[in-house]
N, C-alpha and C. Protein backbone atom coordinates (compact mmCIF):
# COMPACT_ATOMS: atom_id res chain seq x y z
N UNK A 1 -34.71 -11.88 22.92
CA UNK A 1 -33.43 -11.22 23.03
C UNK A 1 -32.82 -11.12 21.63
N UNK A 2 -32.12 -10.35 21.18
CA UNK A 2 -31.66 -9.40 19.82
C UNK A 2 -30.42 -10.71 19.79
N UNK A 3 -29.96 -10.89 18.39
CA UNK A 3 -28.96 -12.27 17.90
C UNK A 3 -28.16 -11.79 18.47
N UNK A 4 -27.73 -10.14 18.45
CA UNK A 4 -26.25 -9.86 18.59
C UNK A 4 -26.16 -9.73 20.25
N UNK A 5 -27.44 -9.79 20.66
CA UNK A 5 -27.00 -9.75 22.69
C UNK A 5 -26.50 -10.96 22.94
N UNK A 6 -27.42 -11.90 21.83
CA UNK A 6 -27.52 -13.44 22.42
C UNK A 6 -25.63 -13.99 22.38
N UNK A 7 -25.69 -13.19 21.40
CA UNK A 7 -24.00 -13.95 20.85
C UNK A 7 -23.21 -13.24 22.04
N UNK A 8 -23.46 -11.99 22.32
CA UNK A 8 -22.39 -11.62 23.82
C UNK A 8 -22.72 -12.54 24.72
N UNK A 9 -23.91 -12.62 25.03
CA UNK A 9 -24.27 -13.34 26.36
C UNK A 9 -23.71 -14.55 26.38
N UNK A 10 -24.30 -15.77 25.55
CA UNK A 10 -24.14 -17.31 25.14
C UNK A 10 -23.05 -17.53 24.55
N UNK A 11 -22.27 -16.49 23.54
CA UNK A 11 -21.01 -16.82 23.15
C UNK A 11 -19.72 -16.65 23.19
N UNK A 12 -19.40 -14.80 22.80
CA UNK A 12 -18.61 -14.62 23.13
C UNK A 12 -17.80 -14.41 24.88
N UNK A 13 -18.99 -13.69 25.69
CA UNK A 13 -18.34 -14.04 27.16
C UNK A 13 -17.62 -15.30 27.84
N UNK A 14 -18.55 -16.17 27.38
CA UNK A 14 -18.40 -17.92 27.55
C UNK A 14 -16.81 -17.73 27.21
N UNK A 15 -16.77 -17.70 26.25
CA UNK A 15 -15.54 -17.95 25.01
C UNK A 15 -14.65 -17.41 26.06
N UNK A 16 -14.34 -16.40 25.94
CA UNK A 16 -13.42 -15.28 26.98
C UNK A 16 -13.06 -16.02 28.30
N UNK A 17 -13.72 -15.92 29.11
CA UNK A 17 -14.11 -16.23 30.23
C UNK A 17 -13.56 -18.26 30.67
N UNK A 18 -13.92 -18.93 29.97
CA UNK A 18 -13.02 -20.43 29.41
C UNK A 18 -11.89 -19.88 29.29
N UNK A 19 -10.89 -18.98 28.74
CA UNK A 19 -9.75 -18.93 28.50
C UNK A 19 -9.17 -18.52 29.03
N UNK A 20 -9.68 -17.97 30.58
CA UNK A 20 -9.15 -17.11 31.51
C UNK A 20 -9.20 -15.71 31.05
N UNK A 21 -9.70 -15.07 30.21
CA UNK A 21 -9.73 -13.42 29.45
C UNK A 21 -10.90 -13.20 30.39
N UNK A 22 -10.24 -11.92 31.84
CA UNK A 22 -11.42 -11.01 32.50
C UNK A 22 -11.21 -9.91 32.33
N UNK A 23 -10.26 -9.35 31.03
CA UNK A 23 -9.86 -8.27 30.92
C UNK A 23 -9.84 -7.93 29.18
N UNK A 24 -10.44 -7.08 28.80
CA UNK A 24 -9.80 -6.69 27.09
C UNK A 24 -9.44 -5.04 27.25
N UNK A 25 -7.86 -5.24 26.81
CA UNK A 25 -7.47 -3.75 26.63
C UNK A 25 -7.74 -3.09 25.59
N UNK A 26 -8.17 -3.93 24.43
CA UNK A 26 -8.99 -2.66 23.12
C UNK A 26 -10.13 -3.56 22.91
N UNK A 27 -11.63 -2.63 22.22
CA UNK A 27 -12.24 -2.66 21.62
C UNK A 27 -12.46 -2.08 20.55
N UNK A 28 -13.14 -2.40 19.56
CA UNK A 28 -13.13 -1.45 17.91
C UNK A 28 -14.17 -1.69 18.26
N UNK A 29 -15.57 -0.32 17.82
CA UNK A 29 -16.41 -0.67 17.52
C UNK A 29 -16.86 0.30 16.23
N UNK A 30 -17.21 -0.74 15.03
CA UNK A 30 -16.81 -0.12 13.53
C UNK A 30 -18.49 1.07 13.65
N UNK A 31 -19.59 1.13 13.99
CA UNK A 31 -20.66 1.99 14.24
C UNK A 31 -21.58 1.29 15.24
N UNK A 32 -22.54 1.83 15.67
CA UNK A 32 -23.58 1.80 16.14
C UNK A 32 -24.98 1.13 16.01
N UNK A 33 -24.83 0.46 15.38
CA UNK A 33 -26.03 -0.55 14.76
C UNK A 33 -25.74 -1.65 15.47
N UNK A 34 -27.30 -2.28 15.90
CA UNK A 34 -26.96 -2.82 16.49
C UNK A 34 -26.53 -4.63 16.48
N UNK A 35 -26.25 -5.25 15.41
CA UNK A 35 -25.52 -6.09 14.92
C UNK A 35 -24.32 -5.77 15.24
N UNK A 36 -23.53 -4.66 15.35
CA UNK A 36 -22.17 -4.61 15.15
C UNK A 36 -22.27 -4.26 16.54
N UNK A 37 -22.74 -3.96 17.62
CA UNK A 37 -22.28 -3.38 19.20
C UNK A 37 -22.82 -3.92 19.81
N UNK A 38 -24.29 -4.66 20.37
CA UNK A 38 -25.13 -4.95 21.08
C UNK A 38 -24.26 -6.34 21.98
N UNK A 39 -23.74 -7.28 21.36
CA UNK A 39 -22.83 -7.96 21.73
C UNK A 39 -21.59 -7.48 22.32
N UNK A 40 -21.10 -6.28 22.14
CA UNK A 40 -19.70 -5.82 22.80
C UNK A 40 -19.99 -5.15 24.02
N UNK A 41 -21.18 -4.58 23.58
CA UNK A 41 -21.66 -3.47 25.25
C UNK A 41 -22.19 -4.78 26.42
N UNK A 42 -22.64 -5.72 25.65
CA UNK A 42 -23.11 -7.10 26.93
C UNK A 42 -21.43 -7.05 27.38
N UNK A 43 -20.88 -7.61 26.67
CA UNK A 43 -18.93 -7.60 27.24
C UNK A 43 -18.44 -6.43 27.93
N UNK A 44 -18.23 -5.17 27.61
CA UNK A 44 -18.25 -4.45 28.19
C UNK A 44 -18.78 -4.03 29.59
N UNK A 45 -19.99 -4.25 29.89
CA UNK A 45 -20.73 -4.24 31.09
C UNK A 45 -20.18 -5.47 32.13
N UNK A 46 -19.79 -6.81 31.60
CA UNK A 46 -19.82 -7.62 32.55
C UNK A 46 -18.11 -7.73 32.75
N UNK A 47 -17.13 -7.41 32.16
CA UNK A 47 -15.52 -7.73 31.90
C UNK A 47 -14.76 -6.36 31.84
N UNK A 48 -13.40 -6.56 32.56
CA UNK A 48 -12.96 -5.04 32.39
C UNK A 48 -12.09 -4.93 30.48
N UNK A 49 -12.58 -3.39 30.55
CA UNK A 49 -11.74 -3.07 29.46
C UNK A 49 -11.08 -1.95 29.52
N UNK A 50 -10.11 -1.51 29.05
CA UNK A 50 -9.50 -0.53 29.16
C UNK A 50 -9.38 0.31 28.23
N UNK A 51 -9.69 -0.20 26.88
CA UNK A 51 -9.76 0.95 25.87
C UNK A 51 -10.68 0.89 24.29
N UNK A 52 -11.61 1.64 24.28
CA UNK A 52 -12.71 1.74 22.74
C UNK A 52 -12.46 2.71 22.19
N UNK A 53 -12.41 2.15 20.88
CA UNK A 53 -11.97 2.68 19.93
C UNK A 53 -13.05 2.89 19.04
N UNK A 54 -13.70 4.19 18.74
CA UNK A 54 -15.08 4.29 18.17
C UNK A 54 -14.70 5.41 16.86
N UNK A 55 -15.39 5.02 15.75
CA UNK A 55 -15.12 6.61 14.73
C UNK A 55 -16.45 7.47 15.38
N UNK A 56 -15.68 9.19 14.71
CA UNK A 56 -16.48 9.92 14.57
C UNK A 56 -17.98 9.91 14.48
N UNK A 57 -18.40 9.99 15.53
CA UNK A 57 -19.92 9.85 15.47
C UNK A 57 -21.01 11.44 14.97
N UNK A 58 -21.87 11.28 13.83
CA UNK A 58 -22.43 12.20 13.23
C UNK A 58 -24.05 12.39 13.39
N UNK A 59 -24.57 11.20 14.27
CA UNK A 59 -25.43 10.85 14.49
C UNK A 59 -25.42 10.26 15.82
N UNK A 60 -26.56 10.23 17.14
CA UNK A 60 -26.75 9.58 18.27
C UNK A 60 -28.05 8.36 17.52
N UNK A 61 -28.28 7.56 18.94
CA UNK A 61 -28.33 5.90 18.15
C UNK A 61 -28.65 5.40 19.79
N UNK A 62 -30.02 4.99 20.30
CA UNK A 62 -29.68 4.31 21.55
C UNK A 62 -29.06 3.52 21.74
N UNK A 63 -28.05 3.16 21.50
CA UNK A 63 -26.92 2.28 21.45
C UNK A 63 -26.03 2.98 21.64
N UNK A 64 -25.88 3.95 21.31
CA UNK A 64 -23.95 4.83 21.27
C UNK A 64 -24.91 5.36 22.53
N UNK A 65 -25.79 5.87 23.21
CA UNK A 65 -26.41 6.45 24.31
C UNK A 65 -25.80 5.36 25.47
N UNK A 66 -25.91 4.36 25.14
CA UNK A 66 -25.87 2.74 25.99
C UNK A 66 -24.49 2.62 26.26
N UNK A 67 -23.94 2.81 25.17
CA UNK A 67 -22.44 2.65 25.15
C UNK A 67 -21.91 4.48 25.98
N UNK A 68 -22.25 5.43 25.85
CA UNK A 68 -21.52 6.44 27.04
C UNK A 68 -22.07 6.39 27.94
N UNK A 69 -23.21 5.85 28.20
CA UNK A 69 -23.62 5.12 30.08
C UNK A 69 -22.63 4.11 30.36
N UNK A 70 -22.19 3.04 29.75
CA UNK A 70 -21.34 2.06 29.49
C UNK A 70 -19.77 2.56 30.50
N UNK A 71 -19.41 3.48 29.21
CA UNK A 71 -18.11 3.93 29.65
C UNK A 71 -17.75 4.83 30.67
N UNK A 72 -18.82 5.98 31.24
CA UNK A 72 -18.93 6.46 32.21
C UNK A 72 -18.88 5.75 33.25
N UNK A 73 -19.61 4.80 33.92
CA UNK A 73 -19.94 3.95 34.49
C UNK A 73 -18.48 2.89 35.24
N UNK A 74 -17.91 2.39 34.01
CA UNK A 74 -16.65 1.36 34.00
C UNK A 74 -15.62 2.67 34.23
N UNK A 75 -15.77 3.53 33.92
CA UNK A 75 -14.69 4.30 33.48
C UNK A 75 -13.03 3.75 32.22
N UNK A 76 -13.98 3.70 31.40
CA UNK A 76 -13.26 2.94 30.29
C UNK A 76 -12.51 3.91 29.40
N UNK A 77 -11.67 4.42 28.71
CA UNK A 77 -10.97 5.02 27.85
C UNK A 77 -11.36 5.28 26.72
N UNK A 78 -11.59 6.24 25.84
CA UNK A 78 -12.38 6.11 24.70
C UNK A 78 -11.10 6.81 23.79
N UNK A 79 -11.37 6.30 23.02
CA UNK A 79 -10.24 6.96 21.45
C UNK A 79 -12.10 7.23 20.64
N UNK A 80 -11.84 8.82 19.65
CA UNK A 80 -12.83 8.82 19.03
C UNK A 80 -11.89 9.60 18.02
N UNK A 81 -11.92 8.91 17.08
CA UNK A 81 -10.71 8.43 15.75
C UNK A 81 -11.82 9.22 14.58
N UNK A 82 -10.48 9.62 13.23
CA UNK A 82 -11.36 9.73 11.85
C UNK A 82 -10.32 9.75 11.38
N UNK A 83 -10.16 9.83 9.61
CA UNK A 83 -9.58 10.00 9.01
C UNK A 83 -8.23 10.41 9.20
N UNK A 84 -7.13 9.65 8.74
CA UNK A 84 -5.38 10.46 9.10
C UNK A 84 -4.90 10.05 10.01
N UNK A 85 -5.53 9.45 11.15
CA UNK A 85 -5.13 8.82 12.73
C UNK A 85 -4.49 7.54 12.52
N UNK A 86 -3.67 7.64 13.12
CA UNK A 86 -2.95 6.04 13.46
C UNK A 86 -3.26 5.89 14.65
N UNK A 87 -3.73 4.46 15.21
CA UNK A 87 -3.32 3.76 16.44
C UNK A 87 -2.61 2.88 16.86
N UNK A 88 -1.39 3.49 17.40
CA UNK A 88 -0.31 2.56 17.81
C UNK A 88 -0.82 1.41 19.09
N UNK A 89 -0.87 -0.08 18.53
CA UNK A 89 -0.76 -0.72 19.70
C UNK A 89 0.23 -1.31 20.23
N UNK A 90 1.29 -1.90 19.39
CA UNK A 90 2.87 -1.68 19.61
C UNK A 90 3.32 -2.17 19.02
N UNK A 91 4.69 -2.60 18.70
CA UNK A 91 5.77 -2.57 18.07
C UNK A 91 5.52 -3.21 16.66
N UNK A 92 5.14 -2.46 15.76
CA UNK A 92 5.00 -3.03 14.19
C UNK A 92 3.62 -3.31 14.32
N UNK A 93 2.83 -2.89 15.11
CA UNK A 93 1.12 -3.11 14.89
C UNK A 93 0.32 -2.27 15.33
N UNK A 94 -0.32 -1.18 14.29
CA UNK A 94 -1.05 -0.32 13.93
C UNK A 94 -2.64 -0.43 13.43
N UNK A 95 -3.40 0.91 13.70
CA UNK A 95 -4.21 0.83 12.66
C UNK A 95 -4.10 1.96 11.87
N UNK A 96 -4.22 2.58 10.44
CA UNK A 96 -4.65 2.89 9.63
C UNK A 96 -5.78 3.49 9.98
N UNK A 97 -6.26 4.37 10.19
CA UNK A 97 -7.79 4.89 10.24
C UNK A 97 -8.08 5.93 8.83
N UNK A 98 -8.67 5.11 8.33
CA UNK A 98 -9.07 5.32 6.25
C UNK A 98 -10.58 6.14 6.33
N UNK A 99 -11.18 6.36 7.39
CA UNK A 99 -13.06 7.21 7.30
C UNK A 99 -13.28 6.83 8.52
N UNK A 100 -14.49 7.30 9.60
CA UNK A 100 -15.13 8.54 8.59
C UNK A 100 -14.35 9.73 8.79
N UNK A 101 -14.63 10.44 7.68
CA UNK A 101 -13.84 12.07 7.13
C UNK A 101 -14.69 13.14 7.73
N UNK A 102 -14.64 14.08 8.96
CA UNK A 102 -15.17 15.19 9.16
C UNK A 102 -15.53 15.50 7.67
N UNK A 103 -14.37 15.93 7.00
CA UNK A 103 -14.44 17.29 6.04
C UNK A 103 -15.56 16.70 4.56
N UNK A 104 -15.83 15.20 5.00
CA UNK A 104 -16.49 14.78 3.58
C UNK A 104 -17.25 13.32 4.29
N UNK A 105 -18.26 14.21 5.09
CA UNK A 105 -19.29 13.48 5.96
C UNK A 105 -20.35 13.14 4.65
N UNK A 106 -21.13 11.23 4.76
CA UNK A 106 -21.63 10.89 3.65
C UNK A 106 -23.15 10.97 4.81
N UNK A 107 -24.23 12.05 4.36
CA UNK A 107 -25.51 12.08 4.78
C UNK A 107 -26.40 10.85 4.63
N UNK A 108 -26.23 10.28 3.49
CA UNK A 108 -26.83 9.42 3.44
C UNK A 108 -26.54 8.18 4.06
N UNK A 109 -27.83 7.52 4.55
CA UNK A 109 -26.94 6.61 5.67
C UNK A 109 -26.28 6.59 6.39
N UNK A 110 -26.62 7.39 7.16
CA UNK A 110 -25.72 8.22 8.22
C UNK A 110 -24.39 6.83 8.83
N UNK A 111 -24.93 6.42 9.43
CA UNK A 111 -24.61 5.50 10.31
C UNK A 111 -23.77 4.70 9.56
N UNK A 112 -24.32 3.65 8.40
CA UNK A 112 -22.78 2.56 7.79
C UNK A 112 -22.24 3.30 7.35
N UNK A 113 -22.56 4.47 6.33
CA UNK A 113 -21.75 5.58 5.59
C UNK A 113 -20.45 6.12 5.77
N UNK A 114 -20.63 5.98 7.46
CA UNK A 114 -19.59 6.78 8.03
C UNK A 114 -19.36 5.74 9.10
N UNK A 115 -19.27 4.61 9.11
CA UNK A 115 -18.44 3.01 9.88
C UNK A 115 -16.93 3.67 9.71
N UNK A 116 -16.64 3.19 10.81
CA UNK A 116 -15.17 3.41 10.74
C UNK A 116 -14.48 2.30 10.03
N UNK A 117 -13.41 2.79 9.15
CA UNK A 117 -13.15 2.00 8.10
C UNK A 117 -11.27 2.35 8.66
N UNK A 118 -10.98 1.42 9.03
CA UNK A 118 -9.43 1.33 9.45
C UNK A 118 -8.84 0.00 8.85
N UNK A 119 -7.26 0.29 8.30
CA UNK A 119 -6.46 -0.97 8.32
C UNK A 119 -5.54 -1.84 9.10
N UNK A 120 -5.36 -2.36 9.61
CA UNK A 120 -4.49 -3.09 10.79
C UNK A 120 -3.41 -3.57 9.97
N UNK A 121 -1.95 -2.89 10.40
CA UNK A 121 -0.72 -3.31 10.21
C UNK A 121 -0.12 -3.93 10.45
N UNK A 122 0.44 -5.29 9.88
CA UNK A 122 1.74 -6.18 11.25
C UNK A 122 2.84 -6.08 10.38
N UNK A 123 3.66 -5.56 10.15
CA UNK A 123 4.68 -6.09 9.25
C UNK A 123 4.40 -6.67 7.84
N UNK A 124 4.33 -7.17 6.87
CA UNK A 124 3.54 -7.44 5.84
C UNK A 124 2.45 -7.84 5.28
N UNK A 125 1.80 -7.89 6.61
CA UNK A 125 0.12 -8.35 7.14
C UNK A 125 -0.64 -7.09 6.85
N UNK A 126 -1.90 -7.04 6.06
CA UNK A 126 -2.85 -5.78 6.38
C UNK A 126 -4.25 -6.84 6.04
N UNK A 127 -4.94 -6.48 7.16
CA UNK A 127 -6.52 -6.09 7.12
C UNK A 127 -7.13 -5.02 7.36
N UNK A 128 -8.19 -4.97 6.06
CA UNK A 128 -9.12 -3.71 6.07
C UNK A 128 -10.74 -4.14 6.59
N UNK A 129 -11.55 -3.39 8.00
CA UNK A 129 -12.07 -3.30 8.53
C UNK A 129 -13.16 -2.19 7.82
N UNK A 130 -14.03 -2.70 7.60
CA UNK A 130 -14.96 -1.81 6.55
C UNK A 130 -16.25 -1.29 7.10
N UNK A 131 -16.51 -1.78 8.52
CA UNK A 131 -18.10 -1.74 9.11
C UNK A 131 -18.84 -2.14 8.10
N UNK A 132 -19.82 -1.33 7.60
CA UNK A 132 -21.16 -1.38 7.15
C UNK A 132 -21.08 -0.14 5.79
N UNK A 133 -20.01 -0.18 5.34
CA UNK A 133 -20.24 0.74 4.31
C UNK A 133 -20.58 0.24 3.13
N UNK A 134 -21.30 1.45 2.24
CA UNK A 134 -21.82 1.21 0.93
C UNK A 134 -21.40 2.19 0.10
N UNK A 135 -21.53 1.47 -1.29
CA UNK A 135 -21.16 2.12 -2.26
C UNK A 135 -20.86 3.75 -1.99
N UNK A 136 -21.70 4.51 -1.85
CA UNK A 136 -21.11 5.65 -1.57
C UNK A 136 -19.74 5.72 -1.16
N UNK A 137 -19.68 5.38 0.31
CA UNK A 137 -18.61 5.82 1.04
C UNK A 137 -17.45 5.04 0.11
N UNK A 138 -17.44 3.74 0.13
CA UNK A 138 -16.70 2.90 -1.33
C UNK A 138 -15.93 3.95 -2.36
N UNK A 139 -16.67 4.74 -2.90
CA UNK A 139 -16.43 5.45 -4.08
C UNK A 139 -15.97 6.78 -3.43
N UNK A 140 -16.25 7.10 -2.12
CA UNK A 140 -15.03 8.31 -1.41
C UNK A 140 -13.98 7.90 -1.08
N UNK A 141 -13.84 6.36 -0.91
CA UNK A 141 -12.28 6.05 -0.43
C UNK A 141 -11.66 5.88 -1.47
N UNK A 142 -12.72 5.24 -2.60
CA UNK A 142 -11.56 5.30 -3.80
C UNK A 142 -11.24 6.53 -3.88
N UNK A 143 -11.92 7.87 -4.38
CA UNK A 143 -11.38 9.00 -4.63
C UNK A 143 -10.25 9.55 -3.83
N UNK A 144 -10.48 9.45 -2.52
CA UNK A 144 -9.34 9.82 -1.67
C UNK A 144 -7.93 9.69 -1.40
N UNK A 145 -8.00 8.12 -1.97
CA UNK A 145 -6.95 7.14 -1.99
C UNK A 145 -6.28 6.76 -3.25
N UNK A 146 -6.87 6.95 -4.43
CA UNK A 146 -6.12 7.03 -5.68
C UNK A 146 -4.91 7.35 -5.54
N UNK A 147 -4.23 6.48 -6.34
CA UNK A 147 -2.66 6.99 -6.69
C UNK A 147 -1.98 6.76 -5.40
N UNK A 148 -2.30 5.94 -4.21
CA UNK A 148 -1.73 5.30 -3.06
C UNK A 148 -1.95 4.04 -2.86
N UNK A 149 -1.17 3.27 -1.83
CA UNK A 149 -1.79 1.75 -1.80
C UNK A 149 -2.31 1.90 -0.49
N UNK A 150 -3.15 3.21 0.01
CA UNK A 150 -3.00 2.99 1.55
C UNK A 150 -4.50 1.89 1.09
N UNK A 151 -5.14 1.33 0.16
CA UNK A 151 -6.38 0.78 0.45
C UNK A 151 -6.11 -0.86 -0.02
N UNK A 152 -4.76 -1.08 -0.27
CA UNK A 152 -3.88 -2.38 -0.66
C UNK A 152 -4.36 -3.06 0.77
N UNK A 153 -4.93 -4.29 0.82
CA UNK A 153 -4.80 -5.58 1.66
C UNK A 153 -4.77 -6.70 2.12
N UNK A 154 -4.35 -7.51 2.65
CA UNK A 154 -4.15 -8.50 2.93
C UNK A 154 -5.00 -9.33 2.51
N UNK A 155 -6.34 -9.28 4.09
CA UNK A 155 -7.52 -9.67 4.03
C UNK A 155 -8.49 -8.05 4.02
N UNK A 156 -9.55 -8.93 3.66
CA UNK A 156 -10.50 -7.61 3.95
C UNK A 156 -12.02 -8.47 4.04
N UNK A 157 -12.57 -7.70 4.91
CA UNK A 157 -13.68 -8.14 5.66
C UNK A 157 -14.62 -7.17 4.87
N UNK A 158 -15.50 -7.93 4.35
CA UNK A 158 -16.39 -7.18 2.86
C UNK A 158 -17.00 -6.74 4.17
N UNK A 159 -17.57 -4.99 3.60
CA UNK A 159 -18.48 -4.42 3.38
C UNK A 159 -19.23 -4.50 3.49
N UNK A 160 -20.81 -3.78 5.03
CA UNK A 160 -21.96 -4.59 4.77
C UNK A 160 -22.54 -6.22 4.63
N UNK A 161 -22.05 -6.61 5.28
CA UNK A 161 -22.43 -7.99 5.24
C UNK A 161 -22.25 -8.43 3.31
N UNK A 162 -21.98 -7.88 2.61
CA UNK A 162 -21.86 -8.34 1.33
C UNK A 162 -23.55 -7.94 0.77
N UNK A 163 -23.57 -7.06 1.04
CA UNK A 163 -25.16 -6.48 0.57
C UNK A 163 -24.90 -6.06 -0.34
N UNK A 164 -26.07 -6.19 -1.43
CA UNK A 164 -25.83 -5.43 -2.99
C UNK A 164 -25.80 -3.51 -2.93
N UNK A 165 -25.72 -3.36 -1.47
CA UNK A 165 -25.92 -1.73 -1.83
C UNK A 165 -24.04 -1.81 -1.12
N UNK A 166 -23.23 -2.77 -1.28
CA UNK A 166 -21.63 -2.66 -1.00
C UNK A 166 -21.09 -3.32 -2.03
N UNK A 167 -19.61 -3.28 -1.76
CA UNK A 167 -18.48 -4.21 -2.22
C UNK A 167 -18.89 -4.11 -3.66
N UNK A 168 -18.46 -2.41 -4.07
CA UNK A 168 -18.68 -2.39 -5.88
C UNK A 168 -17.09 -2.94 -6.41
N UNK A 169 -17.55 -3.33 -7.76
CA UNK A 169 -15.70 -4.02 -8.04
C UNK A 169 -15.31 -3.22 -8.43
N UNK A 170 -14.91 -2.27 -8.48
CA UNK A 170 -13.85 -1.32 -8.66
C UNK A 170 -13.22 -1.12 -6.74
N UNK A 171 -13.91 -1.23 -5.66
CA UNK A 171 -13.32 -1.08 -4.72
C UNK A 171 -12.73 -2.48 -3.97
N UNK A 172 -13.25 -3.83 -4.14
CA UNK A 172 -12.79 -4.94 -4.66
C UNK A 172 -11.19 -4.85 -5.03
N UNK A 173 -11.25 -4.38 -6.60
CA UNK A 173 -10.08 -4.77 -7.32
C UNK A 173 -8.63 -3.69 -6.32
N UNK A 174 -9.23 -2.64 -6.11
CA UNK A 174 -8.47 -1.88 -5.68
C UNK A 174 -8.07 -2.19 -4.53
N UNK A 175 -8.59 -2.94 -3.48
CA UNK A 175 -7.87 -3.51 -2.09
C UNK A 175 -6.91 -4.91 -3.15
N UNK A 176 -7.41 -5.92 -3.59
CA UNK A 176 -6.87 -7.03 -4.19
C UNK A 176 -6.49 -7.90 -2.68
N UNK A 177 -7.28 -8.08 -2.37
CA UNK A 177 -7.31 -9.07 -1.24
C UNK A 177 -6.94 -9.98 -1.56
N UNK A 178 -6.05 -10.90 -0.72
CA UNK A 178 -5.79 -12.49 -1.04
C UNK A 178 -7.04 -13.36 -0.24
N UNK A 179 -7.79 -12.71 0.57
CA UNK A 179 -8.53 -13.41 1.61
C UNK A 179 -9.46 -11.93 1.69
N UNK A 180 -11.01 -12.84 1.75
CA UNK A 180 -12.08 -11.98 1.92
C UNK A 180 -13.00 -12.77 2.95
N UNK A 181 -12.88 -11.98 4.34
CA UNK A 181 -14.16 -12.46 5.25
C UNK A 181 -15.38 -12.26 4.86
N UNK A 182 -16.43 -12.49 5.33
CA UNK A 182 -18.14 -11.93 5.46
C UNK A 182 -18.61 -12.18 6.70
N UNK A 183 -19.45 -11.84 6.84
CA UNK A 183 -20.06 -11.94 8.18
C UNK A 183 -21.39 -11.64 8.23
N UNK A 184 -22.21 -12.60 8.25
CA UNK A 184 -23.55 -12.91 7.77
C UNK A 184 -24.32 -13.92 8.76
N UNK A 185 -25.07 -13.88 9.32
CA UNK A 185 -26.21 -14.70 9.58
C UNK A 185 -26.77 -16.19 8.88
N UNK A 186 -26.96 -16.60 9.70
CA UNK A 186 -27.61 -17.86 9.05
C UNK A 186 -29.10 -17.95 9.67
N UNK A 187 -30.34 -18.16 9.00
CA UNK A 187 -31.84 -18.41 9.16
C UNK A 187 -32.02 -19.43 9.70
């Protein structure tokens, strides 16, 4: 069984489910790979949800196939977000939706290239949500975003697991995080 089923199955449901949670009203899911979904669609299938939140998809992926059997099925709500979108979840807490950009789709690498890359607002709180992007896409948000702080944050959850093809320092310096997650595997 794949790490990221095992962790829906053995971990996160468990988790949920102990706390009395038989219900999640949002999901993010930053792309289609299956590290980043394979665990949410196990949740999804077994717990109600009421609303996913997916970017612009430029590419199909048996997984995003899995996931609209998924939602058909539950009859679950889908938001399919890009660039310029806010999502209000309520009062002083937002997301930011920073890529992927219809108008400046990155071919290469289809899939992290174009991770949905959103910021979450609370009042003087921001985290930036990066999926799986690399340098490329990195160097379109800088361009895009110059001369704004929409890429200013709080925390920020590096890029790609912190792979040398992400997290160039010029896009680093330009969030200026006080707090940097990763999210990595252990052997």
């Amino acid at each position: 069984m794949p790490l990221a089923m095992m962790f829906g199955k053995s971990t996160l449901l468990p988790y949920l489910l102990d706390r009395g949670i038989t219900k999640i009203d949002y999901i993010m899911a930053s792309h289609f790979d299956l590290d980043h979904v394979q665990g949410l669609l196990y949740v999804m299938e077994k717990i109600s949800v009421k609303n996913v939140i997916i970017g612009k998809q430029f590419e199909t992926c048996d997984n995003y196939e899995k996931f609209v059997r998924i939602v058909k099925e539950k009859n679950i709500k889908v938001s399919i977000v890009e660039v310029g979108q806010t999502i209000n979840i309520e009062k002083d807490l937002y997301f930011n939706i920073l890529w992927p950009d219809t108008k400046n789709k990155i071919s290469e690498n289809v899939l992290n290239n174009n991770s949905l890359v959103c910021k979450l607002v609370y009042k003087d709180f921001s985290m930036m949500f990066t999926g799986d992007i690399e340098e490329e896409a990195e160097k379109a948000l800088l361009n895009k975003y110059k001369d704004t702080n929409q890429l200013k944050a709080t925390v920020l959850k590096i890029p790609h697991h912190g792979s040398k093809s992400s997290s160039i320092e010029e896009f680093i310096k330009e969030l200026k995080p006080k707090i940097a997650i990763i999210r990595c595997w252990k052997k």
